[in-house]
Each structure stands twice: as C-alpha cells, then as structure tokens.
Protein backbone atom coordinates (compact mmCIF):
# COMPACT_ATOMS: atom_id res chain seq x y z
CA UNK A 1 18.98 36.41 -32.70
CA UNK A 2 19.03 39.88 -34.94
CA UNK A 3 21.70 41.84 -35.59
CA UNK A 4 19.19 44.51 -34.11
CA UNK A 5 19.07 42.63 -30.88
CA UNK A 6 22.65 41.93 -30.60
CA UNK A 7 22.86 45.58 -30.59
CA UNK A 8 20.69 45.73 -27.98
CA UNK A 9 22.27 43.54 -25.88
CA UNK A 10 24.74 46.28 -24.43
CA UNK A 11 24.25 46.18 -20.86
CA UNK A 12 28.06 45.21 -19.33
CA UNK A 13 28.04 42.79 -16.47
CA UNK A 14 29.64 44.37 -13.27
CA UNK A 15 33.58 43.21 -13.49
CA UNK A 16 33.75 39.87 -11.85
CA UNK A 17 29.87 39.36 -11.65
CA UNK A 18 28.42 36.52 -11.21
CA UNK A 19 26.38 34.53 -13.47
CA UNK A 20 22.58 33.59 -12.81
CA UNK A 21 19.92 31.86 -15.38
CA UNK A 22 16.65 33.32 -15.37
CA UNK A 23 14.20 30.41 -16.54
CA UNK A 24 12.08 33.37 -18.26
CA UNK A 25 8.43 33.07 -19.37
CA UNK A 26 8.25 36.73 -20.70
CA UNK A 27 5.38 36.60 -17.69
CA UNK A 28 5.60 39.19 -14.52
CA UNK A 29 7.07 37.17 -12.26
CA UNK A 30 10.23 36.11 -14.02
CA UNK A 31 10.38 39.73 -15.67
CA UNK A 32 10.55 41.53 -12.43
CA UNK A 33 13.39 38.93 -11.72
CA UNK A 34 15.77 39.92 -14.52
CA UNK A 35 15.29 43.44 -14.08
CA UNK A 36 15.80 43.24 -10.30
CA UNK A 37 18.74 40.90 -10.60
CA UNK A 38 20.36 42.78 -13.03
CA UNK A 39 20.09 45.89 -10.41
CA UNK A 40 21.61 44.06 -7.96
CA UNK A 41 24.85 43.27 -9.46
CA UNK A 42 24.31 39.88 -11.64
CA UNK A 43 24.98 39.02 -14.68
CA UNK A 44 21.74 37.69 -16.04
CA UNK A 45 21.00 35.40 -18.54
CA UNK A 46 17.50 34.77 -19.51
CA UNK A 47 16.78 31.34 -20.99
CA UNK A 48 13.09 30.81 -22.46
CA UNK A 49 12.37 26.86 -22.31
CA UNK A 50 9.81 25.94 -25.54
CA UNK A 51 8.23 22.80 -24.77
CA UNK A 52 5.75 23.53 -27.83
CA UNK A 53 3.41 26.77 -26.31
CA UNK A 54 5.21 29.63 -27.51
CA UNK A 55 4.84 31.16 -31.24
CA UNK A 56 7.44 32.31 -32.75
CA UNK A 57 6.07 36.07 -32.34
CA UNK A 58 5.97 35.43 -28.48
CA UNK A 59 9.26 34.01 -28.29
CA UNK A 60 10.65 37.16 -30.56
CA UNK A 61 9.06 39.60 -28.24
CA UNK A 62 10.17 37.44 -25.20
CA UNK A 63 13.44 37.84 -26.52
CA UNK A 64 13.57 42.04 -27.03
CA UNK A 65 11.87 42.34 -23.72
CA UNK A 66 14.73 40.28 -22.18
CA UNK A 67 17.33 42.71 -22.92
CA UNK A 68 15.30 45.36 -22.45
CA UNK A 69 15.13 44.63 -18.56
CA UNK A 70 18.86 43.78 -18.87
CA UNK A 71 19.95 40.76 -19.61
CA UNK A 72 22.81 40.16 -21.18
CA UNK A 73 21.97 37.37 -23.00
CA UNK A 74 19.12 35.99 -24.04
CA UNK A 75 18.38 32.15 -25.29
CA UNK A 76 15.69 29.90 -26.51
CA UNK A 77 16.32 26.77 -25.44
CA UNK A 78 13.77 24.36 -27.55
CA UNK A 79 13.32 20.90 -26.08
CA UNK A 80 9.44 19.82 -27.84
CA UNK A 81 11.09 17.31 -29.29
CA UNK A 82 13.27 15.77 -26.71
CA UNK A 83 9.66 16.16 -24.47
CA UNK A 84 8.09 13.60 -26.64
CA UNK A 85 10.63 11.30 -26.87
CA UNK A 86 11.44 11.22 -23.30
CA UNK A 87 8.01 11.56 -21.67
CA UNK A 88 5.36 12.32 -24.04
CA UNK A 89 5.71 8.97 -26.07
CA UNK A 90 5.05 6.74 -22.58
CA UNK A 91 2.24 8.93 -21.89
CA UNK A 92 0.57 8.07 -24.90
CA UNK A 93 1.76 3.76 -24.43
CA UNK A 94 0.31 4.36 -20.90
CA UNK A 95 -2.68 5.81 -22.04
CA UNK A 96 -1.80 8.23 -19.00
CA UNK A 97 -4.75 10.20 -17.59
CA UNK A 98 -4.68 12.00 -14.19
CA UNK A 99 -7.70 10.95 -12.34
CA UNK A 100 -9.21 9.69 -15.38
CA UNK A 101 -9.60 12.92 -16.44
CA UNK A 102 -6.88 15.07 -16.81
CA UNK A 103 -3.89 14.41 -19.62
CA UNK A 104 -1.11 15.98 -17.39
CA UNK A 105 -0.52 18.67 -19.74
CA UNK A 106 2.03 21.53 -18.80
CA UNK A 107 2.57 19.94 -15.45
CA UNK A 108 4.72 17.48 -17.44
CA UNK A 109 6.52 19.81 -19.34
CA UNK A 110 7.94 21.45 -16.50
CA UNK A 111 10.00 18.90 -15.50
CA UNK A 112 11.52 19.72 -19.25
CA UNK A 113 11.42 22.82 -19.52
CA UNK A 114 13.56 22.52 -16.02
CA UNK A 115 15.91 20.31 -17.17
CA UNK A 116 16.90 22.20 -20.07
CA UNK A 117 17.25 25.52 -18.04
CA UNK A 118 20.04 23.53 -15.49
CA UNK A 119 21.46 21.86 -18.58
CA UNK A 120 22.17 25.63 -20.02
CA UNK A 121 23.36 26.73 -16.30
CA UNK A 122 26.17 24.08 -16.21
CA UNK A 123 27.23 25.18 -19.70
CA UNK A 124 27.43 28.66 -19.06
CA UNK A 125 28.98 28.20 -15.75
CA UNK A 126 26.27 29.52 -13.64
CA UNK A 127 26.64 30.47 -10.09
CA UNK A 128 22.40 30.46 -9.79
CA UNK A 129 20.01 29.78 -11.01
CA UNK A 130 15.94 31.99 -10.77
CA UNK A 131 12.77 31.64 -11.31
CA UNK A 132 9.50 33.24 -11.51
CA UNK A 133 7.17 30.27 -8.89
CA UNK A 134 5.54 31.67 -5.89
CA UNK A 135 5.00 29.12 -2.86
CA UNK A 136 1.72 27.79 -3.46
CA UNK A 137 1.75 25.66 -6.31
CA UNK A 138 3.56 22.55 -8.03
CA UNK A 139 6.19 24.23 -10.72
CA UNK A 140 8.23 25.61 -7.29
CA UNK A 141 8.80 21.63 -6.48
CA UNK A 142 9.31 20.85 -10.14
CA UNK A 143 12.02 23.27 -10.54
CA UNK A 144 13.75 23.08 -7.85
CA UNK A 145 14.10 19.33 -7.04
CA UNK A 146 15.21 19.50 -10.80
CA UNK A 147 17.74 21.62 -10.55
CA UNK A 148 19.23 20.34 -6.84
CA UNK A 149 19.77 17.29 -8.65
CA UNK A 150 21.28 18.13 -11.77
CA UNK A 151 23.13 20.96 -10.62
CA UNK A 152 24.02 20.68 -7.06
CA UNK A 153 25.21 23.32 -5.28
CA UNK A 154 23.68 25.81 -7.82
CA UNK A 155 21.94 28.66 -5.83
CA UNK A 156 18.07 28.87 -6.37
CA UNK A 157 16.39 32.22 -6.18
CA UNK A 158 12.79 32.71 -6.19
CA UNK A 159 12.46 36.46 -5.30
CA UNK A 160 8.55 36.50 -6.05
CA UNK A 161 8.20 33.24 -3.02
CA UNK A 162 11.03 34.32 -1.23
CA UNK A 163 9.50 37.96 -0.87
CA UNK A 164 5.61 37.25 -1.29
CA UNK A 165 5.44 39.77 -4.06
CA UNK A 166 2.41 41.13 -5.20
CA UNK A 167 1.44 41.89 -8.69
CA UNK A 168 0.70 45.31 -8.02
CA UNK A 169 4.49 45.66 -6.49
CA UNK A 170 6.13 43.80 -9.13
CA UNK A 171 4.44 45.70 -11.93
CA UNK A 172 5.21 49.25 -9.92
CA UNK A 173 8.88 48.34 -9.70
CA UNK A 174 9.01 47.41 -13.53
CA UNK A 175 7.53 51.13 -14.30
CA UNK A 176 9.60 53.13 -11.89
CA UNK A 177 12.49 51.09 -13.82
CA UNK A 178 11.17 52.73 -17.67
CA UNK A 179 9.87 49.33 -18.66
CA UNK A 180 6.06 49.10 -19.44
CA UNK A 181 3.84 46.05 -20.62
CA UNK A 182 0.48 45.25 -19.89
CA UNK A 183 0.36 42.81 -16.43
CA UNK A 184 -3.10 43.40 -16.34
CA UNK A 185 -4.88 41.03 -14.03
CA UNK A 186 -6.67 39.09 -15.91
CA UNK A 187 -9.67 36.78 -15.09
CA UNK A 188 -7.83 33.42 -15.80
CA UNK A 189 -4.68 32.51 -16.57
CA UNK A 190 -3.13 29.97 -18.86
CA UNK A 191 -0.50 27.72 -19.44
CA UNK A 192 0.21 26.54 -23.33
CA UNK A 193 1.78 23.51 -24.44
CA UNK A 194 1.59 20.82 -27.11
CA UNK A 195 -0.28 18.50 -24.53
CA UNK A 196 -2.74 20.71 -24.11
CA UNK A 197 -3.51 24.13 -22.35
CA UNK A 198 -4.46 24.52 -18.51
CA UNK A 199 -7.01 27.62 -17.50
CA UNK A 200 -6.95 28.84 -13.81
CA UNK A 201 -8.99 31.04 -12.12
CA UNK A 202 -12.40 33.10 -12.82
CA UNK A 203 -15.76 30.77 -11.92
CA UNK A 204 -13.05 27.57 -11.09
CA UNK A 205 -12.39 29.28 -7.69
CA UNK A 206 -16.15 28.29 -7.13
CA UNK A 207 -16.99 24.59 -7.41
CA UNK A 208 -20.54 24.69 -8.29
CA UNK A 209 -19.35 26.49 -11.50
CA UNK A 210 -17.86 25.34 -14.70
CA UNK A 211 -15.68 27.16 -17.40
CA UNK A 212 -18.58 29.57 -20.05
CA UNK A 213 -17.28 30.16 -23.37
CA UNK A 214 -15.38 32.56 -22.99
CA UNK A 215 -13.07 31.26 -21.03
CA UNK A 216 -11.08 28.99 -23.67
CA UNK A 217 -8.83 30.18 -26.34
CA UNK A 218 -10.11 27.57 -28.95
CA UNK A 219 -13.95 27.54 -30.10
CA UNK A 220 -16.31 25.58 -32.57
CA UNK A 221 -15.35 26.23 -35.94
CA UNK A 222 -16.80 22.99 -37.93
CA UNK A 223 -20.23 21.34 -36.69
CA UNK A 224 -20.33 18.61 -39.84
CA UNK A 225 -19.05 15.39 -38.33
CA UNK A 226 -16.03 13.55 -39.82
CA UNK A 227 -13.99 10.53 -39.06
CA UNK A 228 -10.31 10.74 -37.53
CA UNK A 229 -8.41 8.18 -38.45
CA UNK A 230 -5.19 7.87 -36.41
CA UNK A 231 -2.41 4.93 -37.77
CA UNK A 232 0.27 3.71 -35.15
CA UNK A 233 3.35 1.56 -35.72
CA UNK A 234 4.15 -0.23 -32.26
CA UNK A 235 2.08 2.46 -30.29
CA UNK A 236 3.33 5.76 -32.17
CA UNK A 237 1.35 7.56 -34.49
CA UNK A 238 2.78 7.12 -38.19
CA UNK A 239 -0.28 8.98 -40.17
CA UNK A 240 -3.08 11.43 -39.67
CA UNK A 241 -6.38 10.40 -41.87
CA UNK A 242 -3.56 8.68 -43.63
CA UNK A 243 -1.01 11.15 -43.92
CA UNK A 244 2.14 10.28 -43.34
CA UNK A 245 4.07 11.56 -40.75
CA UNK A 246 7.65 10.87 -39.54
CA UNK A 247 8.18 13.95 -37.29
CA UNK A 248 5.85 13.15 -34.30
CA UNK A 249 5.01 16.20 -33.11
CA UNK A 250 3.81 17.28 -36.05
CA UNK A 251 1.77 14.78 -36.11
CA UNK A 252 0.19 16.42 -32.78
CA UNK A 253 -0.47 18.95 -33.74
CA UNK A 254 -2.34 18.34 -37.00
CA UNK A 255 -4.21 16.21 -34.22
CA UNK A 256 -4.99 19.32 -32.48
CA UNK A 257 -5.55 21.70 -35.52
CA UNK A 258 -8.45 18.71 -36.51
CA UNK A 259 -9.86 18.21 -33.14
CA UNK A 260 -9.75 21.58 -31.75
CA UNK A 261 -11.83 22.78 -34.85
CA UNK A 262 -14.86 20.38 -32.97
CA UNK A 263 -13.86 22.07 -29.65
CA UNK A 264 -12.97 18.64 -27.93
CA UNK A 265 -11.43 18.13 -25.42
CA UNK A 266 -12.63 20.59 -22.72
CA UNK A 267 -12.79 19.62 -19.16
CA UNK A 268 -11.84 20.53 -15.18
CA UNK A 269 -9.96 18.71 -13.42
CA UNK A 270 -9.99 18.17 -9.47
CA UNK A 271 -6.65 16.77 -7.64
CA UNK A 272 -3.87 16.37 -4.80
CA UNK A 273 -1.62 18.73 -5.35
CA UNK A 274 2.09 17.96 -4.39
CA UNK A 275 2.28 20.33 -1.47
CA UNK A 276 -1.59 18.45 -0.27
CA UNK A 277 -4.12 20.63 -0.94
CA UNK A 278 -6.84 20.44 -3.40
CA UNK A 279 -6.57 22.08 -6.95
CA UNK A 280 -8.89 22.91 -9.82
CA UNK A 281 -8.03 23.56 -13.24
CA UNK A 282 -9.34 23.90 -16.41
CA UNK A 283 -8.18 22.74 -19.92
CA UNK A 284 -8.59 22.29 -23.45
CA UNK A 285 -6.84 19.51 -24.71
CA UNK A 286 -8.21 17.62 -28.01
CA UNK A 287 -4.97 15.95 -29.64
CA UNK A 288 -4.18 14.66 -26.40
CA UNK A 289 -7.39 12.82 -26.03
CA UNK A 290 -8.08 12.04 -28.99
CA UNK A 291 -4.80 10.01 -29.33
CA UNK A 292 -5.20 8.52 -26.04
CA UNK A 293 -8.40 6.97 -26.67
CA UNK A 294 -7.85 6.11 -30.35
CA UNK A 295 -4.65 4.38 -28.78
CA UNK A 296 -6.87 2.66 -25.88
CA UNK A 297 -9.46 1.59 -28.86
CA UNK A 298 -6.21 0.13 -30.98
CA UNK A 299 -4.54 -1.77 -27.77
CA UNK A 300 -8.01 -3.62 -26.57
CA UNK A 301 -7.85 -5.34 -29.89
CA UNK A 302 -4.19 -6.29 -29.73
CA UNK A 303 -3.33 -6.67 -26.38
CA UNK A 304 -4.19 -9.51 -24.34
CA UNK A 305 -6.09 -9.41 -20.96
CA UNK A 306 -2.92 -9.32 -18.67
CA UNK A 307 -0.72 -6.89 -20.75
CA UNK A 308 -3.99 -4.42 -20.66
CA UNK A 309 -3.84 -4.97 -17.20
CA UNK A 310 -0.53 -4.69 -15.82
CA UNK A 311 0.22 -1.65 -18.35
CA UNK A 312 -2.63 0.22 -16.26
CA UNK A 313 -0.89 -0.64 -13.24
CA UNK A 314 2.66 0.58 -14.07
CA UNK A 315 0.74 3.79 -16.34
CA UNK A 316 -0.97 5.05 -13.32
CA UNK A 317 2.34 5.17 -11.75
CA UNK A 318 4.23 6.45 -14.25
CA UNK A 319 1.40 9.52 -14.75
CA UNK A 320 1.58 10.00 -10.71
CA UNK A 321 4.93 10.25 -10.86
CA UNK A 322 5.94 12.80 -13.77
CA UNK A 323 3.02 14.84 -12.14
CA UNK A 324 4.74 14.47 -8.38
CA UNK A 325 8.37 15.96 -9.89
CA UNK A 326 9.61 12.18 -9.48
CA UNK A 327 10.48 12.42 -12.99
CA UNK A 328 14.40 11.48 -12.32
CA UNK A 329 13.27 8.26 -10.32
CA UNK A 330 15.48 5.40 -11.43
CA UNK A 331 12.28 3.52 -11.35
CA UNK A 332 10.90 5.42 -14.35
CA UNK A 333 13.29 3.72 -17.35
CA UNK A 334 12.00 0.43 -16.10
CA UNK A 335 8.97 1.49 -16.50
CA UNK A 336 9.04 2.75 -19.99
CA UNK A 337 10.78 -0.03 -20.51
CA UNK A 338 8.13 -2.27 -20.20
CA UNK A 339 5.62 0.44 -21.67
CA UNK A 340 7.87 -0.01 -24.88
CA UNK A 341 7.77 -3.88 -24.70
CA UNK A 342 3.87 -4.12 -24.27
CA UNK A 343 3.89 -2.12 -27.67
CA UNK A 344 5.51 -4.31 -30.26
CA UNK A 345 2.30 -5.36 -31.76
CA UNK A 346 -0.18 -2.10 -31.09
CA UNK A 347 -0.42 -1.74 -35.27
CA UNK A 348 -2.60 -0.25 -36.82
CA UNK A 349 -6.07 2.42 -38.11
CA UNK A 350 -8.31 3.64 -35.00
CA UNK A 351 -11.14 4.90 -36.24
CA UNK A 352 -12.89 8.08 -34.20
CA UNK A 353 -16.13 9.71 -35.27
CA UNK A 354 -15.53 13.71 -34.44
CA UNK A 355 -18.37 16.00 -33.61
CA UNK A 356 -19.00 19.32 -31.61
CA UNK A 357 -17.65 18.64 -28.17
CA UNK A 358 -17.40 15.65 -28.70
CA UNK A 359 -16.35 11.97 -30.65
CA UNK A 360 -17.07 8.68 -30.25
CA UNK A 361 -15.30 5.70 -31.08
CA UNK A 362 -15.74 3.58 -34.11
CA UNK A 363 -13.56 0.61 -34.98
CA UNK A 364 -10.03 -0.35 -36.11
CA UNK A 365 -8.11 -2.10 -38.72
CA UNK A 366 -5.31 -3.97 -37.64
CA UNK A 367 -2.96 -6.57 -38.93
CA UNK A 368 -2.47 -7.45 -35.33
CA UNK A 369 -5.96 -7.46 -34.37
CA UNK A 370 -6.44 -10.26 -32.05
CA UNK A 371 -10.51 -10.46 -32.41
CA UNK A 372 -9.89 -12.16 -35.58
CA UNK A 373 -8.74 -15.03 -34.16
CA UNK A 374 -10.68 -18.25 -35.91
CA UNK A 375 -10.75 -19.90 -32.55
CA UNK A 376 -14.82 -18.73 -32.48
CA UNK A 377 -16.57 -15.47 -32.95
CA UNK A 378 -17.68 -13.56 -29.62
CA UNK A 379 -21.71 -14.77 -28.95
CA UNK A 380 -22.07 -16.81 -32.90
CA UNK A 381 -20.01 -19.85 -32.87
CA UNK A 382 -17.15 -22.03 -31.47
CA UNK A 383 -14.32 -23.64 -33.25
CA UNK A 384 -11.22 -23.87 -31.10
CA UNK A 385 -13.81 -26.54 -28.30
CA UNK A 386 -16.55 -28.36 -28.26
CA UNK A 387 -19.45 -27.80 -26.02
CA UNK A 388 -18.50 -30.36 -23.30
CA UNK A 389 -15.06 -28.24 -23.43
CA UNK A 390 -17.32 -25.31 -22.76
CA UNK A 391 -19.45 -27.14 -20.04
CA UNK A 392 -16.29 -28.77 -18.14
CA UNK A 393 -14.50 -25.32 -18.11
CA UNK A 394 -17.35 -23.92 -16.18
CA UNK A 395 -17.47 -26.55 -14.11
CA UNK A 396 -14.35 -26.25 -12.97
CA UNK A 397 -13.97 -22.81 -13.21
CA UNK A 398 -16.93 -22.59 -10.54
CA UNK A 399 -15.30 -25.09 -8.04
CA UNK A 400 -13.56 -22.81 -5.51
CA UNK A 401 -17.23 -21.06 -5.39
CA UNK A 402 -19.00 -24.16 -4.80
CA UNK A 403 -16.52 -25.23 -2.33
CA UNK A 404 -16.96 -22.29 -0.05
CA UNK A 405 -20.73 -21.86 -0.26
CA UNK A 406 -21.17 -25.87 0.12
CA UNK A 407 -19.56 -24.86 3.63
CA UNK A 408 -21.04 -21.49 4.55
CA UNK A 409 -24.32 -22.20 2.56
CA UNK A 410 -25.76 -19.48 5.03
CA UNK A 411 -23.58 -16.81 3.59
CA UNK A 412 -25.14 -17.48 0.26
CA UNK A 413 -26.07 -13.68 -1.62
C-alpha cells in the first residue's frame, strides 16, 4: 500500500461496528457491496483474492477504488502459488479435463480464492463475510459452502442474490453516491486466471454459434511453426524448451506467453452446472493444454496399462469434484495421494509441434521410457518369447470366448 492510499483510507468505522470482508473483484457487483455496506453501518474490509488474473495495474486501481467506496482497509491476498501446489499440480498428474474438453479454469480457483478470503475473516475477527455472486451460477455454491465450513457461524451476505439487483440499479446507486466507473454492459464477460480465461455471453447464448475473433483477448501473433518442448521431473514441469525453471508458475506462464502467441487453445465448453442446468462457456486456455497433453504424451510411455487406467478413474473424480465445490472432501488427499504415487517415474522431454490454432504431438525422450524395453519392438521382432509362447498365449487367452460360443454357437456375431 502507498503512503498516498493510507491517506486515503480515512473513513472511521461507526464506534463499535462490526467487521465484514468484502471478497472484492473491483467488478459491479462486489463494488456496490462495499459502498452499500459501508452506508449501512459496517466496517468494511475489502480483500482482493489473486489466484494469477489480475496485473498489478488492476490490482492498484482495485485497491484506490476500494477506499474510495469506503473501505477501511483494503488487502491483496495472493494465493497463485498455494493454487498450484494444492490443486493445480493434481490437475496436471490427472491430466484433468472437464468433459474432455474443458481445463476447469477459474472454476477451480474459486474454491482458492474462497479460502483465502475466510482465512483473512478469522484473522481479522470478522463478524461477516460478502460477496458479489448472484443466484444463478456456480461461484455462489463455491463461496459459500467454503466459508460455512471454515468459518462457521460467519454471516454470509450476498446483497446482489439476496436483492436480485440489476446492473442498471447497482450502477445508479454507485453515481448518486459520487463514485463513477465505466459498468458498461458489455457483450461478454470474462474471468482471468493462470489456468486459463472463461468468456460468457454474446453468440454463446445461441448454440448454433461459436465465439468470432473478436471475442478473445489473445490473437495470432506468430504463424511459423516451432517445437515446444516441455521437461517434467515426476510429473512437474522442470524446463521450458529447456529452460530451467524452479518456480512453477512461472513456468506457466512462459507456457502461455509461447502458446498463446499460436492462439491455441480456444474452445466452448457445454456442462452440468452444480445447481442442474446446462451452461456454455467459452475459453482460451493454451498453457493449460498444452501441458496436459505434453504430460498425457510423457505418461503413455512410462506408465503401465493399469496405472494409465486407474489414474483416469480417480482424475475424473478428482476434476468433478474441485468443479462441484467438493474441494474440502476428505476423499480428495487420498486421491492426490495416489496421483503423486503414479508419478514417481513420469521423467522426462515431450515434444509438441506448435502451429496457428493448433499443435500436434511429436515424441519424447525419457530415461523412464518404457517402449524401450528389449523384450521386442512393437510389429518388428520378439525377444522376451518364442513364437509357440506367442501362439499358446492366444490360445489361451481366447478360451473363455471359445467356451461360450462352443455353447451358444447361435449367438455367434
């Protein structure tokens, strides 16, 4: 904070006020909530929760704004780093993709960005805690069931659900009140993180349309194709196009800087929602794709059949799960548990082949890499059994077959 904005800070609580956490966006919703929580006698403190989509110019005007609608405190609480080590990190293990699609970008960080708001309200001592969610979507489930677990008893106020606010009454009350930003309407709206950003609205609210142009914040810049190469160390990325990199979020987001140069990573997304209806969205997501199926390409080489196959199982889950606010289910450690275990020998270069829109997949070099094996070579030659070997195992690996058709020959296909 600047000495400037300590200045600013002026506004004196109301003797023996109460204390409530605004989990503040800088958005309309949760901007209308300081300003009318202040007015009605609270003592508000406005907490900004950076899971990796704010700049540091949008969290400095997030911050004046703050005490501008009169808080008396204002806070960035940064948790990108405790995201990846406690969620992101499985995701990528997992190979976690909603739907086979979708690589649940800022629905995920919710659940963090929640977290660290009740972690500040039991520091502070709130009484409350607010925030911006209307009624019809997931982050209202996300937050709450966050915070009536980890700070029971807490008082949850969502003025813009609780009151079915429009924009248009929010934004009037903000003027009449001397504070003016632009809460223009705009055509779609998006969420930012480091997993990638999510685009609502404009020609998703019809189905036979997709997203033009337009529409996404990153665009082509580079058209010559170029490798990625992407180096993990028991499932975590270690370089970029080897460069080394210890701090793993960096290492995202040079990911992202590469990839979203190609524009990759683009896509909608149709799901269950957690309150049962249908949703659309858009995103743009390249790093997160790009180390997911560089990851994929590295494990099918180093994992054997089962591991690949009851990792997918327990993934799934674990994806369904973060995105269903189940993120405090004591079922989840086990299950990065065993995510961490099936990692101990993903080592290793994936090799991706980057072009507009689009990459394909190359190859890898791995010390682990189980194809080189000098039991035989896949369709050349044999060396680990001989060809009766080859000709009993079929035999008998066709017996429950031949016992079931020798009885039903009729049911033959």
């Amino acid at each position: 904070m600047t000495k400037n904005h300590q200045v600013a800070a002026a506004p004196h609580p109301k003797e023996g006020a109460d204390k409530v956490v605004v989990a503040y966006s800088g958005g309309l919703d949760t901007s209308y909530t300081v300003m009318k929580l202040k007015e009605e006698g609270w003592e508000v403190y406005a907490a900004c929760a950076n899971t990796g989509g704010f700049s540091a110019e949008q969290l400095k005007v997030n911050e004046e704004n703050a005490y501008k609608l009169g808080a008396v405190k204002y806070v960035t609480l940064d948790v990108t780093r405790e995201y990846y080590e406690k969620s992101l990190k499985y995701m990528i293990f997992g190979n976690v993709m909603r739907n086979n699609c979708y690589p649940i970008s800022v629905s995920s960080e919710r659940i963090f960005q929640a977290i660290a708001i009740a972690r500040y309200a039991k520091e502070i001592g709130a009484e409350a805690i607010a925030h911006g969610s209307t009624g019809a979507g997931n982050d209202q489930i996300r937050f709450d069931m966050t915070f009536l677990v980890m700070v029971p008893g807490v008082k949850i106020i969502t003025l813009t659900r609780d009151h079915a606010l429009s924009r248009q009454e929010e934004t009037d009350y903000l003027n009449a009140h001397g504070f003016y930003a632009d809460f223009t309407k705009l055509k779609y709206s998006y969420n930012v993180g480091i997993w990638g950003t999510s685009i609502c609205g404009g020609e998703l609210l019809d189905p036979t349309q997709g997203l033009p142009e337009e529409a996404y914040l990153k665009h082509l810049t580079r058209e010559e194709p170029t490798d990625l190469r992407i180096t993990f160390e028991k499932g975590e990325i270690v370089a970029v196009n080897d460069e080394p990199f210890t701090d793993k979020v960096k290492a995202i987001q040079r990911i992202e800087e590469i990839g979203s140069a190609y524009a990759i990573g683009r896509d909608c997304n149709v799901g269950d929602t957690i309150i049962g209806i249908k949703g659309r969205v858009g995103f743009e997501a390249a790093a997160p794709k790009l180390i997911i199926e560089a990851h994929r390409l590295l494990e099918k080489s180093t994992l054997s059949k089962w591991q690949q196959y009851w990792k997918d199982q327990v993934a799934n889950w674990y994806g369904m799960f973060l995105h269903e606010s189940q993120y405090m289910e004591p079922v989840m450690p086990d299950i990065e548990a065993m995510l961490t275990s099936s990692q101990r020998h993903v080592n290793g270069t994936a090799i991706l082949r980057l072009y507009p829109y689009g990459f394909q997949t190359v190859g890898i070099d791995s010390p682990d890499d189980l194809t080189r094996s000098k039991l035989g070579e896949y369709g050349e030659m044999q060396h680990g059994w001989t060809t009766d070997d080859a000709k009993g195992f079929i035999k008998v690996s066709s017996t429950p077959l031949r016992m079931f058709y020798g009885m039903h020959p009729d049911e033959q296909r």
